[in-house]
Protein backbone atom coordinates (compact mmCIF):
# COMPACT_ATOMS: atom_id res chain seq x y z
CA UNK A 1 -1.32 -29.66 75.46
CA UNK A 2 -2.10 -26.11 73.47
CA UNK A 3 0.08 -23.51 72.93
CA UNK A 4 -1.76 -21.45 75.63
CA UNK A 5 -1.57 -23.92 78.56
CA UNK A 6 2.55 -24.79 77.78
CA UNK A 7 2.61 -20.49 78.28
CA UNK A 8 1.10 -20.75 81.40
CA UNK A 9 2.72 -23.84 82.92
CA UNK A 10 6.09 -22.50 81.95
CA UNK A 11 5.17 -18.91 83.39
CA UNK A 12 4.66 -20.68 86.81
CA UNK A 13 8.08 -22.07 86.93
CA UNK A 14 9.71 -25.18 87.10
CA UNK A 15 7.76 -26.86 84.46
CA UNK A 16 8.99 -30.30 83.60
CA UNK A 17 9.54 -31.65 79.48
CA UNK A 18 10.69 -34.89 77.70
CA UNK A 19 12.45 -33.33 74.04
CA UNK A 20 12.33 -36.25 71.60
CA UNK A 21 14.58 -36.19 68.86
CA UNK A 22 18.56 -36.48 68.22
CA UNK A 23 18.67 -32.56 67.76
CA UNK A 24 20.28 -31.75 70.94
CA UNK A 25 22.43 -35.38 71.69
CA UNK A 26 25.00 -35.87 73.04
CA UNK A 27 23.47 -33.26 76.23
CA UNK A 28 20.23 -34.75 75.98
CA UNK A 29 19.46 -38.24 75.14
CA UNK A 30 15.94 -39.46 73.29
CA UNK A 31 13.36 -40.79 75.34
CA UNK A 32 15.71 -40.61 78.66
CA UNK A 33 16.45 -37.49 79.92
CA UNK A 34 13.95 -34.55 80.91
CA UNK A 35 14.38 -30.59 81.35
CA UNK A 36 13.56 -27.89 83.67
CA UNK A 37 12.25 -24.83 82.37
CA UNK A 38 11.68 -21.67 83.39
CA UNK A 39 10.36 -18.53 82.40
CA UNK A 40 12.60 -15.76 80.64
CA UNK A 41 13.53 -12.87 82.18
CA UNK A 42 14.65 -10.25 79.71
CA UNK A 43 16.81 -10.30 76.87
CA UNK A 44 19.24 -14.18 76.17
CA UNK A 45 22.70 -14.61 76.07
CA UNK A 46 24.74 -16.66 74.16
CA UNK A 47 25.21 -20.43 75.00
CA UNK A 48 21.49 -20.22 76.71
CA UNK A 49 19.04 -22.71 76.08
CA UNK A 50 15.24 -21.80 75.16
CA UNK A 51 12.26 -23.51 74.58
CA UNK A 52 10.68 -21.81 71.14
CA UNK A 53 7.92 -22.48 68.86
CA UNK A 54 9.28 -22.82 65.04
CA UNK A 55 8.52 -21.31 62.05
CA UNK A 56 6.38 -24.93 61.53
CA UNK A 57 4.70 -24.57 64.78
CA UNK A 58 6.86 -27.33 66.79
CA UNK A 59 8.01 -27.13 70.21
CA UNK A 60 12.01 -26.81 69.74
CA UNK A 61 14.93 -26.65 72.48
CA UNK A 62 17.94 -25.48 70.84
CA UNK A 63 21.28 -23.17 71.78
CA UNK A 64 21.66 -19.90 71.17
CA UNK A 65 25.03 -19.96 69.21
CA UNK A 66 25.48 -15.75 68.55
CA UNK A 67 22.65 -12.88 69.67
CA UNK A 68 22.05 -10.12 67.15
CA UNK A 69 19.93 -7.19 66.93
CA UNK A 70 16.80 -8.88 65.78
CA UNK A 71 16.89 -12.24 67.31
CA UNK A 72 18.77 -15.18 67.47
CA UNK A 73 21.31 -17.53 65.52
CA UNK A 74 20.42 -21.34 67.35
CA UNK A 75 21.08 -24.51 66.70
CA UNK A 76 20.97 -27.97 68.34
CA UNK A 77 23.84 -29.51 69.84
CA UNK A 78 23.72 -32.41 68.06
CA UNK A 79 23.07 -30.56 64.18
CA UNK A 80 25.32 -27.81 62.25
CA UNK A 81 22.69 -26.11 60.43
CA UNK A 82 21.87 -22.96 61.63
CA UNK A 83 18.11 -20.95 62.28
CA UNK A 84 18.35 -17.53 61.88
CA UNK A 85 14.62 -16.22 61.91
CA UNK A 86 14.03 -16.70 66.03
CA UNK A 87 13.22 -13.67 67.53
CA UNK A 88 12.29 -12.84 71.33
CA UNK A 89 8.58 -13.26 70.15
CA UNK A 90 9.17 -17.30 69.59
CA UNK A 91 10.71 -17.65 73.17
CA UNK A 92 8.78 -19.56 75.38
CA UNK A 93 11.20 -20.18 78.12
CA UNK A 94 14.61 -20.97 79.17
CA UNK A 95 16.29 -24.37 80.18
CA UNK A 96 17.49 -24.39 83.70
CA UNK A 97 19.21 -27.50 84.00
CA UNK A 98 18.44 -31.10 82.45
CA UNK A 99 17.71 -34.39 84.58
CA UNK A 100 19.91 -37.23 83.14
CA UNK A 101 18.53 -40.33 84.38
CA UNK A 102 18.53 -39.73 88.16
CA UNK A 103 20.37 -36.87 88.97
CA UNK A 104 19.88 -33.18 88.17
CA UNK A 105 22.07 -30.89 86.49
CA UNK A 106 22.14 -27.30 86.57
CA UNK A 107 22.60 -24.75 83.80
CA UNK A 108 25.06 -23.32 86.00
CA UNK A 109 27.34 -26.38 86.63
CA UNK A 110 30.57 -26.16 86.01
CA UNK A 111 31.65 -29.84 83.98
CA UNK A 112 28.36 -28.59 82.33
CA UNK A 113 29.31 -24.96 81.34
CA UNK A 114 32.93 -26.31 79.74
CA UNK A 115 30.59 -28.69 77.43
CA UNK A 116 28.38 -26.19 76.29
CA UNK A 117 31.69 -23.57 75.19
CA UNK A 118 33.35 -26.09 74.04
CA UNK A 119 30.95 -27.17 71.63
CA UNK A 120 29.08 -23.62 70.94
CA UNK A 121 33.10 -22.16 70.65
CA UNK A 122 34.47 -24.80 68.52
CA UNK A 123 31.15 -24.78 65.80
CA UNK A 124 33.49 -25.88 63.06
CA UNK A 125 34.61 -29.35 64.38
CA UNK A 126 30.91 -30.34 65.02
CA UNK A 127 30.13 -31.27 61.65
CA UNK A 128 33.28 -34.32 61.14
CA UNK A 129 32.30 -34.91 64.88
CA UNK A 130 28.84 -35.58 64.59
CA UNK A 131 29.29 -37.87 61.50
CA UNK A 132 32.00 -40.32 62.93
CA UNK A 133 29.54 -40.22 65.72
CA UNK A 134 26.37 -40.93 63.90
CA UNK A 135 28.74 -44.03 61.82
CA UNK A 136 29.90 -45.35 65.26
CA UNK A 137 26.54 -45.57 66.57
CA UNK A 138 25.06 -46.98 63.36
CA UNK A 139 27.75 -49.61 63.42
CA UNK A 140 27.13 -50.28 66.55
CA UNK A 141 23.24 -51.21 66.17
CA UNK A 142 23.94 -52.95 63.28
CA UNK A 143 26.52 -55.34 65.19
CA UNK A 144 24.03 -56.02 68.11
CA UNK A 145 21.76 -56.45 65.52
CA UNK A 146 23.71 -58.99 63.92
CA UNK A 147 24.79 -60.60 66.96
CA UNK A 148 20.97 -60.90 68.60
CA UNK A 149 20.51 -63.18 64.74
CA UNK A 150 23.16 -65.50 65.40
CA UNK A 151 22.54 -65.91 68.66
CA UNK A 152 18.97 -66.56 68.55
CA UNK A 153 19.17 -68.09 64.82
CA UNK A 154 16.57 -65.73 63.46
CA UNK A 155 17.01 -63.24 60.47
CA UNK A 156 16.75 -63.16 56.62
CA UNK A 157 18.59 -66.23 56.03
CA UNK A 158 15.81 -68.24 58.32
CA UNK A 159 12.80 -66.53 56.68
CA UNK A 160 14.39 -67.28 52.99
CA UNK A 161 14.88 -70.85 54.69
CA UNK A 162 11.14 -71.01 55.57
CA UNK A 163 9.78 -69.92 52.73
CA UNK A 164 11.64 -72.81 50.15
CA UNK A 165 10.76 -74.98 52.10
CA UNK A 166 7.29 -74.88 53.04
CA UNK A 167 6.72 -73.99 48.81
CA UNK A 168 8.30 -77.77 47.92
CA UNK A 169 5.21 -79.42 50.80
């Protein structure tokens, strides 16, 4: 889709996107959850959540973290380093609320809006957060990993297996 048709689908309203990506976990999750979003009306606040084109031309959905004169200091939920250079010019739209799995949530719930301060008002505990998370989650692939080889008997050790013995035939 071109830069011009996203414009005008998100001008009508209710417009519909998967973000792919770990930029914005734990809110929204790769390849499972989908957001609603809207067009802007004026000027955004802090803890919003717009839909921008990048300095490298990609399709982003970050939070605003602070609002200044010129533009906007934003950053992903699930990174700690900061953009500085988006300006009202790179907006495309606003998130209205996020589908996870089934059921909607709106930008406006409540169990939602304590997430977003919390995380957006406590910046400096995102970084230790986010890598114990990261480490947890890597752990935990690498023991289902692990596990799915010993239960099913397949893995390095049977390749390395194969491969001496099918040599001394």
């Amino acid at each position: 889709m071109t830069l011009d048709k996203i414009e005008n689908a998100i001008e009508r309203g209710n417009f519909v996107i998967h973000p792919h990506g770990v930029s914005m976990w734990p809110m929204i999750r790769n390849g499972v959850d989908s957001v609603v979003v809207n067009p802007v009306n004026g000027r955004l606040k802090k803890y919003d959540l717009p839909v921008y084109l990048d300095n490298r031309g990609r399709y982003v959905v970050h939070r605003i973290i602070d609002v200044t004169e010129k533009g906007y200091v934003i950053c992903g939920d699930g990174l700690y380093e900061i953009e500085y250079d988006i300006t009202d010019k790179n907006i495309l739209g606003i998130v209205t609320g996020f589908f996870r799995k089934e059921k909607y949530i709106d930008a406006h719930n409540k169990k939602y809006l304590r997430y977003v301060h919390f995380w957006v008002d406590n910046f400096y505990l995102r970084k230790p957060i986010i890598k114990i998370a990261r480490k947890i989650r890597r752990a935990k692939q690498l023991a289902n990993e692990y596990g799915y080889r010993i239960i099913h008997g397949k893995g390095k050790w049977e390749s390395v297996q194969k491969t001496t013995t099918d040599t001394k035939k």
